[in-house]
N, C-alpha and C. Protein backbone atom coordinates (compact mmCIF):
# COMPACT_ATOMS: atom_id res chain seq x y z
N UNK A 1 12.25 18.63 -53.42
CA UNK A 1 12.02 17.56 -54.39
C UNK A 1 13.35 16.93 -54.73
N UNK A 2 13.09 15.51 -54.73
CA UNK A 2 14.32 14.86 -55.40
C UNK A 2 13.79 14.20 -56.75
N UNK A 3 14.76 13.19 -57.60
CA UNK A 3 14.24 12.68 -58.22
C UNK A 3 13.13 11.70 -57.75
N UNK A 4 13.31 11.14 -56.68
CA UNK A 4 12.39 10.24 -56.25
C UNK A 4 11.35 10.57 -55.34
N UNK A 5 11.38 11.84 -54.43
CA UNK A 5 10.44 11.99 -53.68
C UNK A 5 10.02 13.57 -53.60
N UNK A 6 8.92 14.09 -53.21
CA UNK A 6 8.61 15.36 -52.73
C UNK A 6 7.90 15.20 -51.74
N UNK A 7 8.62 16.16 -51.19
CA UNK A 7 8.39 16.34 -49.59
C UNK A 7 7.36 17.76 -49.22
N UNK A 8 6.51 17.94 -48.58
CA UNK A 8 5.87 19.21 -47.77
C UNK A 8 6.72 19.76 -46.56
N UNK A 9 7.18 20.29 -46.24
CA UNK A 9 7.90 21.23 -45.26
C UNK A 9 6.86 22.55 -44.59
N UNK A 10 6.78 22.61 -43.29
CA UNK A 10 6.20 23.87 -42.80
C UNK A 10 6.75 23.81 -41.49
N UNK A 11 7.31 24.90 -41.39
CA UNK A 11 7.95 25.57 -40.06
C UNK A 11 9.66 24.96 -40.03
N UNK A 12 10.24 24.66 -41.27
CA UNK A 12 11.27 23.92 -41.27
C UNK A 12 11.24 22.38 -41.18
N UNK A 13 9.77 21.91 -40.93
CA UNK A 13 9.33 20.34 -40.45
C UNK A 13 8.83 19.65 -41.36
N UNK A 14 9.49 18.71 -41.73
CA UNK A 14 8.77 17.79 -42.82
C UNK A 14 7.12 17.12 -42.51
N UNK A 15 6.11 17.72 -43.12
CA UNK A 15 4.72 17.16 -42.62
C UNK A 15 4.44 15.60 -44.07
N UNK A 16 4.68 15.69 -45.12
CA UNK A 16 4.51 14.66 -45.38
C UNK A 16 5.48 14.32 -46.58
N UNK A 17 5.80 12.91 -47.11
CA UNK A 17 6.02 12.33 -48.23
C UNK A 17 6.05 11.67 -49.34
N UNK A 18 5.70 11.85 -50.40
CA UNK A 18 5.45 11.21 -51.41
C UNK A 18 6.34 10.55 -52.60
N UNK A 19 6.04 9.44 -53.41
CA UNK A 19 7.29 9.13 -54.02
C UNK A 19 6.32 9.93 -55.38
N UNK A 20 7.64 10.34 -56.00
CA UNK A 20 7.60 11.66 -57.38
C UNK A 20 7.41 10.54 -58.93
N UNK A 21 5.81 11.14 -59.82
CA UNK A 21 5.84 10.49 -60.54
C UNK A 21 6.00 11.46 -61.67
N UNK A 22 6.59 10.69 -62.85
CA UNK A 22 6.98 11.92 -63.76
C UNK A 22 5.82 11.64 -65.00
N UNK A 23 4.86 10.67 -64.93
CA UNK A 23 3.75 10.26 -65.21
C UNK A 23 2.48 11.28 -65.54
N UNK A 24 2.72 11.88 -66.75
CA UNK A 24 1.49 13.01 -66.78
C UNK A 24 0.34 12.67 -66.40
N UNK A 25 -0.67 13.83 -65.58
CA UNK A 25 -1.87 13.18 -65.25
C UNK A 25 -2.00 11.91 -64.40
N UNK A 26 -0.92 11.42 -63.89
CA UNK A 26 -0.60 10.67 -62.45
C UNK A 26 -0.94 10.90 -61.54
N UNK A 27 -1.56 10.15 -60.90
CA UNK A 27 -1.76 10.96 -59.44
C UNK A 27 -0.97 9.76 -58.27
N UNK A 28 -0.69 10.03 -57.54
CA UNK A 28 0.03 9.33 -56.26
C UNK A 28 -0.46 9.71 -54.74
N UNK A 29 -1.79 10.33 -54.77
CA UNK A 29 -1.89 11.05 -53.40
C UNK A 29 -2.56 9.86 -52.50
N UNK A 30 -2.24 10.29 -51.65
CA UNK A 30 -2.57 8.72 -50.81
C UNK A 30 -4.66 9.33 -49.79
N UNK A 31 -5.41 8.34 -49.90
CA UNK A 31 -6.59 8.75 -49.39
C UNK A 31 -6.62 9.66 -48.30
N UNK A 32 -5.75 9.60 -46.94
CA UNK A 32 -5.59 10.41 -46.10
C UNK A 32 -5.40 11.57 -46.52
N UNK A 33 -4.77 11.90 -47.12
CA UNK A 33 -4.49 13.65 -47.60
C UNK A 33 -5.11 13.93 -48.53
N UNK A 34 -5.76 13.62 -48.92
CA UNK A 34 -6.97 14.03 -49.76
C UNK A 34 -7.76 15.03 -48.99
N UNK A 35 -8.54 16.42 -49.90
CA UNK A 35 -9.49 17.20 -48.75
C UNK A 35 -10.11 16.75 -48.65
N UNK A 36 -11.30 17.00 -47.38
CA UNK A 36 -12.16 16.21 -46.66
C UNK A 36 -13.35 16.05 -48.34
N UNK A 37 -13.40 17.02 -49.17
CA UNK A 37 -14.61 17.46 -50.01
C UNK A 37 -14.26 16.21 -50.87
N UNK A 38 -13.24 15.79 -50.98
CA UNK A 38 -12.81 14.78 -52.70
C UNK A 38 -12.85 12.92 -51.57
N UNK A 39 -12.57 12.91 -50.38
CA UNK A 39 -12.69 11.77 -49.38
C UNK A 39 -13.99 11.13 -49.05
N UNK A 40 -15.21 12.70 -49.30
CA UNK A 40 -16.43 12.01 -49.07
C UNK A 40 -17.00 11.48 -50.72
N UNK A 41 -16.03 11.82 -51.85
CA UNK A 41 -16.68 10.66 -52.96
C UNK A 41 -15.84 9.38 -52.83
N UNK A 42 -14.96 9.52 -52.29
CA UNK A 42 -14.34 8.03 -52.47
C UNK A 42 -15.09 7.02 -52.17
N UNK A 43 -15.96 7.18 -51.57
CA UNK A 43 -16.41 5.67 -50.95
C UNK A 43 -17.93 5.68 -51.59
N UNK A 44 -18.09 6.59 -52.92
CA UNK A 44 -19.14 6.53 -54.02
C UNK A 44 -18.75 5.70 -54.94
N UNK A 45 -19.31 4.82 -55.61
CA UNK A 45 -19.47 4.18 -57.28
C UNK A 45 -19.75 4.96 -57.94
N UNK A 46 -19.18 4.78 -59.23
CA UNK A 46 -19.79 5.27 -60.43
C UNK A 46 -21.16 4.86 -61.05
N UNK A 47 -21.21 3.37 -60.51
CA UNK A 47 -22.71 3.20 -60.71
C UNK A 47 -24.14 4.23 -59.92
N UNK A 48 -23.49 4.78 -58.87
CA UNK A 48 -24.53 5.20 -58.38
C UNK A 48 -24.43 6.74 -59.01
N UNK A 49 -23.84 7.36 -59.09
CA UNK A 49 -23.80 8.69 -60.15
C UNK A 49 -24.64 7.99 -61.13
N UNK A 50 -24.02 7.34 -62.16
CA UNK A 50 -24.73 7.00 -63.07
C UNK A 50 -26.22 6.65 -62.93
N UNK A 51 -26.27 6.30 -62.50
CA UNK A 51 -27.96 6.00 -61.72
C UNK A 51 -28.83 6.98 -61.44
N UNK A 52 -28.12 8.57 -60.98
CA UNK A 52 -28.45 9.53 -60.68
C UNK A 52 -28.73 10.33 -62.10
N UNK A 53 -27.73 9.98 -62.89
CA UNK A 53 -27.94 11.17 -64.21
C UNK A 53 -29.05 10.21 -64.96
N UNK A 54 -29.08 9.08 -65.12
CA UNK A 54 -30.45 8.11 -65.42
C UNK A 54 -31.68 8.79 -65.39
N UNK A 55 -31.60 9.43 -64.28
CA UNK A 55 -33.09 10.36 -63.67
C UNK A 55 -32.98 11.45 -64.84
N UNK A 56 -32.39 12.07 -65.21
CA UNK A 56 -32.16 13.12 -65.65
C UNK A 56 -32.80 12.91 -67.55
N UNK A 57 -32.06 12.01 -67.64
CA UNK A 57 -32.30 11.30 -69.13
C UNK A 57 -30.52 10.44 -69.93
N UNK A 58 -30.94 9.91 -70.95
CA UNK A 58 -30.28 9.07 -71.59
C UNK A 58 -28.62 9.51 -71.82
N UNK A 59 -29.03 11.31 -72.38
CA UNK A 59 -27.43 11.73 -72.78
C UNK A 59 -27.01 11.98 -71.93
N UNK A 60 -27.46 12.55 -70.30
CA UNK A 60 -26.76 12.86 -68.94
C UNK A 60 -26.16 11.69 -68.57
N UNK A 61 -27.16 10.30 -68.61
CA UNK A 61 -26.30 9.35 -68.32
C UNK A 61 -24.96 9.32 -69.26
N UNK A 62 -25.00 8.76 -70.48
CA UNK A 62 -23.89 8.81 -71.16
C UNK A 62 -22.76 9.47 -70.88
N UNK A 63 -22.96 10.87 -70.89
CA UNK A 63 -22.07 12.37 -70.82
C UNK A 63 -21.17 11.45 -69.54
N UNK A 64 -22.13 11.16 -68.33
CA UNK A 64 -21.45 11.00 -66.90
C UNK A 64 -20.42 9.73 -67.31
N UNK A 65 -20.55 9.05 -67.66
CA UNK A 65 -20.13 7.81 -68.23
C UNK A 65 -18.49 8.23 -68.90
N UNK A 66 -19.29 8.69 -69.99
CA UNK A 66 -18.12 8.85 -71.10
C UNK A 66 -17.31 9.84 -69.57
N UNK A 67 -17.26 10.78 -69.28
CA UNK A 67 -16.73 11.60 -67.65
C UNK A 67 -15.73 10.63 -67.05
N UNK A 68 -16.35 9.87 -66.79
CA UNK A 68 -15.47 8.85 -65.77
C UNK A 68 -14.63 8.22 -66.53
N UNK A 69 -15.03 7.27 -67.75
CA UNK A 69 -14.45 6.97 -68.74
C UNK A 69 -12.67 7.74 -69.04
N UNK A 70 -13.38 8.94 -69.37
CA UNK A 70 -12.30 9.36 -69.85
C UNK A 70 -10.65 10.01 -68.80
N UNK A 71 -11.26 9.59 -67.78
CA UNK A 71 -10.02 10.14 -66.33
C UNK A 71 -9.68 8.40 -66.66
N UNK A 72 -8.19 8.52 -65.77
CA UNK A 72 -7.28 7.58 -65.37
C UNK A 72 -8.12 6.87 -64.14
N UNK A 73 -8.81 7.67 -63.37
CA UNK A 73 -9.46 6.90 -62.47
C UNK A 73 -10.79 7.56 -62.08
N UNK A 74 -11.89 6.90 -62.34
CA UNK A 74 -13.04 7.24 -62.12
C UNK A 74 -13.40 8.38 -61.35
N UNK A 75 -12.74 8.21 -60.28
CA UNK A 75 -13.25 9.43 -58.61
C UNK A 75 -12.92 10.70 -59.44
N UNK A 76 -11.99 10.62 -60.71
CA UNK A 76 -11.32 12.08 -60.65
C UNK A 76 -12.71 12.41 -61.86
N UNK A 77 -13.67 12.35 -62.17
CA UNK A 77 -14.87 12.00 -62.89
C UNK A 77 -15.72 13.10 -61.75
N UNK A 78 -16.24 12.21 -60.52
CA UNK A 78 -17.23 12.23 -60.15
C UNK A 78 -17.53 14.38 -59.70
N UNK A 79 -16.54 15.37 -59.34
CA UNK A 79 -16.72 16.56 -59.50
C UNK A 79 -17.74 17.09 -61.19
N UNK A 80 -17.35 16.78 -61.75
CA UNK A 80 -17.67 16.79 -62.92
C UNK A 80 -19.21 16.17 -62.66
N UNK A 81 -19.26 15.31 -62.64
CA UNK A 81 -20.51 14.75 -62.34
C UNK A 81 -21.82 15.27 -61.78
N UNK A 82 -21.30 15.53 -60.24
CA UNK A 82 -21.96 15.76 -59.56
C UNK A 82 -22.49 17.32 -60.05
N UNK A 83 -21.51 18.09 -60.78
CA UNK A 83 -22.07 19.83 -61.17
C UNK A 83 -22.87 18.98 -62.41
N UNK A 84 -23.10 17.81 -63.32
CA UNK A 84 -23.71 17.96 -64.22
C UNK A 84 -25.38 17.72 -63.57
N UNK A 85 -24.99 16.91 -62.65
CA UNK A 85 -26.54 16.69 -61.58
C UNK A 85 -27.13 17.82 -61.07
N UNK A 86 -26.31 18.01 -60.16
CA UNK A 86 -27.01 19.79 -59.70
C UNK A 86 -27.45 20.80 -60.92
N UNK A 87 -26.64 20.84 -62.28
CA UNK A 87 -27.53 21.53 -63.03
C UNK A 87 -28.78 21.37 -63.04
N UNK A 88 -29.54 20.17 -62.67
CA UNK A 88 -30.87 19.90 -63.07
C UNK A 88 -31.68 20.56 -61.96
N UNK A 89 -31.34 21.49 -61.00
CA UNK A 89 -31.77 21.85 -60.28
C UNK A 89 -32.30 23.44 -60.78
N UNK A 90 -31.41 24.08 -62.01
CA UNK A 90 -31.54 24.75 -62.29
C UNK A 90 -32.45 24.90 -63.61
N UNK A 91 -32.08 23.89 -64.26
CA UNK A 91 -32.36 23.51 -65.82
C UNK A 91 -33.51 22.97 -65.73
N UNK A 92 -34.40 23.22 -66.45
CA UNK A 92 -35.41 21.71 -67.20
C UNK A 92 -34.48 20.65 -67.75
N UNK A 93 -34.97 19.07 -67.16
CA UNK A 93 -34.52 18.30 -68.20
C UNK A 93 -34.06 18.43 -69.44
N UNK A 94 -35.25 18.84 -70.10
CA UNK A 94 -34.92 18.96 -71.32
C UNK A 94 -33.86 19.59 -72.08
N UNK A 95 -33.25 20.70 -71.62
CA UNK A 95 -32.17 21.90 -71.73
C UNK A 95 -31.12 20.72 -71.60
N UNK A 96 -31.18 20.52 -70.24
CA UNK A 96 -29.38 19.70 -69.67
C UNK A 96 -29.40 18.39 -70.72
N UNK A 97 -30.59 17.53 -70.86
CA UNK A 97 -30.10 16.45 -72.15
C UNK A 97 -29.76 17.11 -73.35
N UNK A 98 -30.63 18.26 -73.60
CA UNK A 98 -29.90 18.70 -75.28
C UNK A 98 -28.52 19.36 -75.25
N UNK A 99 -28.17 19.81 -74.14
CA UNK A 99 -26.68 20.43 -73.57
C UNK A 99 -25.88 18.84 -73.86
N UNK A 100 -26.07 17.90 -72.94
CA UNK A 100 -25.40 16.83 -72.63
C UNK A 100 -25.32 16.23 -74.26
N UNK A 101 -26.66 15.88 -74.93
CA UNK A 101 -26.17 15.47 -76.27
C UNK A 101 -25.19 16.21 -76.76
N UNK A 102 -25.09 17.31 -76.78
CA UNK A 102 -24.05 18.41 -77.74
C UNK A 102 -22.56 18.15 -77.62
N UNK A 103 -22.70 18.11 -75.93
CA UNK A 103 -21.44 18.07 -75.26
C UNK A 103 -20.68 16.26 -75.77
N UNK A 104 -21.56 15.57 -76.02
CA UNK A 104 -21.06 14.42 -76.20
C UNK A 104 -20.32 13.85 -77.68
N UNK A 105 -21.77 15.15 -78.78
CA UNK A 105 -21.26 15.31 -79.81
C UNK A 105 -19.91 15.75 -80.41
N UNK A 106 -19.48 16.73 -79.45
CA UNK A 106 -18.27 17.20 -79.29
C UNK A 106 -17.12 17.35 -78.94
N UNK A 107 -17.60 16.11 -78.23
CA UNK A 107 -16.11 15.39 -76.72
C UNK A 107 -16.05 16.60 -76.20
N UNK A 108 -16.61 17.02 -75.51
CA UNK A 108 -16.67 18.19 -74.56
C UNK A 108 -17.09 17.84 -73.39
N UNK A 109 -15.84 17.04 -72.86
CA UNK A 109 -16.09 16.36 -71.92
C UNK A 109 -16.12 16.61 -70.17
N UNK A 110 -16.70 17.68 -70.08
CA UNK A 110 -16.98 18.40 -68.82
C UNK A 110 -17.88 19.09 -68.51
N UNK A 111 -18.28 19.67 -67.01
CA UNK A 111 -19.28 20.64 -66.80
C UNK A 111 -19.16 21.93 -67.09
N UNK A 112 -18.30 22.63 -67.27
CA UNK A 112 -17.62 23.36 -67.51
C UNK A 112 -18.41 23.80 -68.84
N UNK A 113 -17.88 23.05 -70.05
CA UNK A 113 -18.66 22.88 -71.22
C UNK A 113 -20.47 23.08 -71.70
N UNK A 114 -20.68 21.97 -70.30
CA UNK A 114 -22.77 21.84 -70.68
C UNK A 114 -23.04 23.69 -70.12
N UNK A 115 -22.20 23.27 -68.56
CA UNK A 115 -22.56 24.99 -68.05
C UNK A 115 -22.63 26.21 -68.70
N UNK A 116 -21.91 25.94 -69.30
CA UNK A 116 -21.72 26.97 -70.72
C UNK A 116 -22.70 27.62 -71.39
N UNK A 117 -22.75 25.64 -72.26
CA UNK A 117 -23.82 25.99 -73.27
C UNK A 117 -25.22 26.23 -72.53
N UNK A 118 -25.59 26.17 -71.31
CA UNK A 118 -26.71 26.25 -70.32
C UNK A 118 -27.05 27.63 -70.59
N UNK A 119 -26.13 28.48 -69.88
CA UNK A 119 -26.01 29.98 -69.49
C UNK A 119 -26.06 30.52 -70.29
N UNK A 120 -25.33 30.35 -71.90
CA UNK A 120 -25.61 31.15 -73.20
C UNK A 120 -26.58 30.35 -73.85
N UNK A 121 -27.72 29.46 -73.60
CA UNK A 121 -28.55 28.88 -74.32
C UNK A 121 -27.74 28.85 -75.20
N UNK A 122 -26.84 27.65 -75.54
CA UNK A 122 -26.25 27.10 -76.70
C UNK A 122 -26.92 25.93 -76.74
N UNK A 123 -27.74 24.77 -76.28
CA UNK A 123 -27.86 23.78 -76.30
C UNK A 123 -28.10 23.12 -77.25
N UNK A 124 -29.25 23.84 -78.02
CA UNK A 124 -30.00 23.49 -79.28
C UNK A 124 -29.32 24.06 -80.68
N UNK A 125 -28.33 24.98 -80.24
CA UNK A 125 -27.62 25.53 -81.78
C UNK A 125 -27.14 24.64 -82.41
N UNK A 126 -26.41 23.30 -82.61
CA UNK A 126 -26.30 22.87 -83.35
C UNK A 126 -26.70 21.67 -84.07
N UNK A 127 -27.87 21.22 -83.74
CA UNK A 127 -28.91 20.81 -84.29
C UNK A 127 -29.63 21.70 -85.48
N UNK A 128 -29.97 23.07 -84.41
CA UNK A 128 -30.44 24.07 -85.64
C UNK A 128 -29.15 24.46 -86.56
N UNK A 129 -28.60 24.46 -86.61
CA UNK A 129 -27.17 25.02 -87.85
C UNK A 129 -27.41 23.60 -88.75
N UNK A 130 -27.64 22.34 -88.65
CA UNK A 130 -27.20 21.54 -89.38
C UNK A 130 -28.37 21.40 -90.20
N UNK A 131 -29.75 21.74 -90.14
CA UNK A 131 -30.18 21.97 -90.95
C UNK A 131 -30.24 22.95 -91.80
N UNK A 132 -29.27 23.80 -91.87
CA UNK A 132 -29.43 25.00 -92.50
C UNK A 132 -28.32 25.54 -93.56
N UNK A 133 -27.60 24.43 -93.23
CA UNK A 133 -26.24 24.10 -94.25
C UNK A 133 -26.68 24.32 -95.79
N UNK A 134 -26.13 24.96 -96.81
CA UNK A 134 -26.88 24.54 -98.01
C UNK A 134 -26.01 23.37 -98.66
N UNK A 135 -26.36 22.34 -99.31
CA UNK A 135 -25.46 21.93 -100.46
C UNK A 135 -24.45 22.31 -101.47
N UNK A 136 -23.60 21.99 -101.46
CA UNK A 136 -22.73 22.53 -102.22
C UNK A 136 -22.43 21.57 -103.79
N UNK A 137 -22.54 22.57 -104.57
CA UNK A 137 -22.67 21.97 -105.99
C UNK A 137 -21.31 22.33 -106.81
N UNK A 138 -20.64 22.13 -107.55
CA UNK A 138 -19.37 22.41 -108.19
C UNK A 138 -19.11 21.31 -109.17
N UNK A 139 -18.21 21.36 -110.05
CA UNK A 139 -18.08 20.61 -111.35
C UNK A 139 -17.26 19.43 -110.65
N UNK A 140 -16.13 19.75 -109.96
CA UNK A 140 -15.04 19.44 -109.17
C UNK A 140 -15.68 18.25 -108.25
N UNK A 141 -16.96 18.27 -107.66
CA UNK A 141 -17.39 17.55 -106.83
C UNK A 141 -18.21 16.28 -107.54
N UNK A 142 -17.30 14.94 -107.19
CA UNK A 142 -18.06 14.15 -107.70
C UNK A 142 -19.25 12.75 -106.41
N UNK A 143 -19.53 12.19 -107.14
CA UNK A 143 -20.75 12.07 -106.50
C UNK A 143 -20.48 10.38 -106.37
N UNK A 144 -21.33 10.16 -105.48
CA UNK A 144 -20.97 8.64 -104.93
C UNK A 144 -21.01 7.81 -106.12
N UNK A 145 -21.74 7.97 -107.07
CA UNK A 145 -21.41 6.83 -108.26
C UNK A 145 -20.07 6.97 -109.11
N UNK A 146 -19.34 7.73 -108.78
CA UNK A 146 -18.04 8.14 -109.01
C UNK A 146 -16.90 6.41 -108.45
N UNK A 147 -17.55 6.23 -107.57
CA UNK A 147 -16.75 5.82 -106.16
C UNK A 147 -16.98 4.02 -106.87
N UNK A 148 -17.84 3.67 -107.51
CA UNK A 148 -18.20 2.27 -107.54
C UNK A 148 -17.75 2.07 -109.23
């Protein structure tokens, strides 16, 4: 590595070069060297994922959305994606949207996250917790007509 470039070396032989970004969460890799597994989404849209979690329901779409959204560049999204799709292979609908609402509620913005709450049936816990909150009453606490 220099300041400006990093190089791959094997057998003493330079196999490739890149110019060095000091850019967190940068990426610079050029399509050719990409593995074959991340080359066959490149030439996917995000519309068509999205289209796919559509099937699924409203918050899968979203979840996938907000996914892509939130990377520097969409493709780095679509892994993520595609495990939130294949969950439905496992899941009822219904499970993976109340997962996906949660996850959205939470910026929990990965598969990683829904998979989670899938496997420990978390999906629906916090829906159920929020009704179950009690009110809190105190002298100290004043009340919206306070405010006007």
């Amino acid at each position: 590595m220099t300041k400006t470039t990093v190089e791959v070396l094997f057998k003493s032989k330079r196999i490739v070069s890149h110019i060095r970004s000091y850019k967190k969460g940068h990426y610079t890799t050029l399509p050719e060297h990409m593995p074959k597994s991340h080359r066959e989404y490149r030439d996917w849209s995000p519309r068509r994922l999205i289209n796919w979690a559509s099937t699924i329901g409203p918050s899968t779409r979203a979840l996938v959305e907000a996914i892509m959204a939130s990377r520097q560049h969409p493709v780095q999204g679509y892994r993520s994606a595609m495990g939130l799709i294949r969950l439905a292979k496992t899941y009822p609908n219904e499970r993976l949207e109340a997962a996906a609402k949660r996850a959205l509620a939470a910026r929990a913005l990965s598969f990683k996250s829904v998979d989670m709450m899938l496997k420990n049936n978390l999906e629906g816990a916090a829906s159920e917790a929020q009704g179950q909150l009690p009110i809190v009453r105190h002298k100290n606490i004043r009340g919206a007509e306070y405010y006007h």
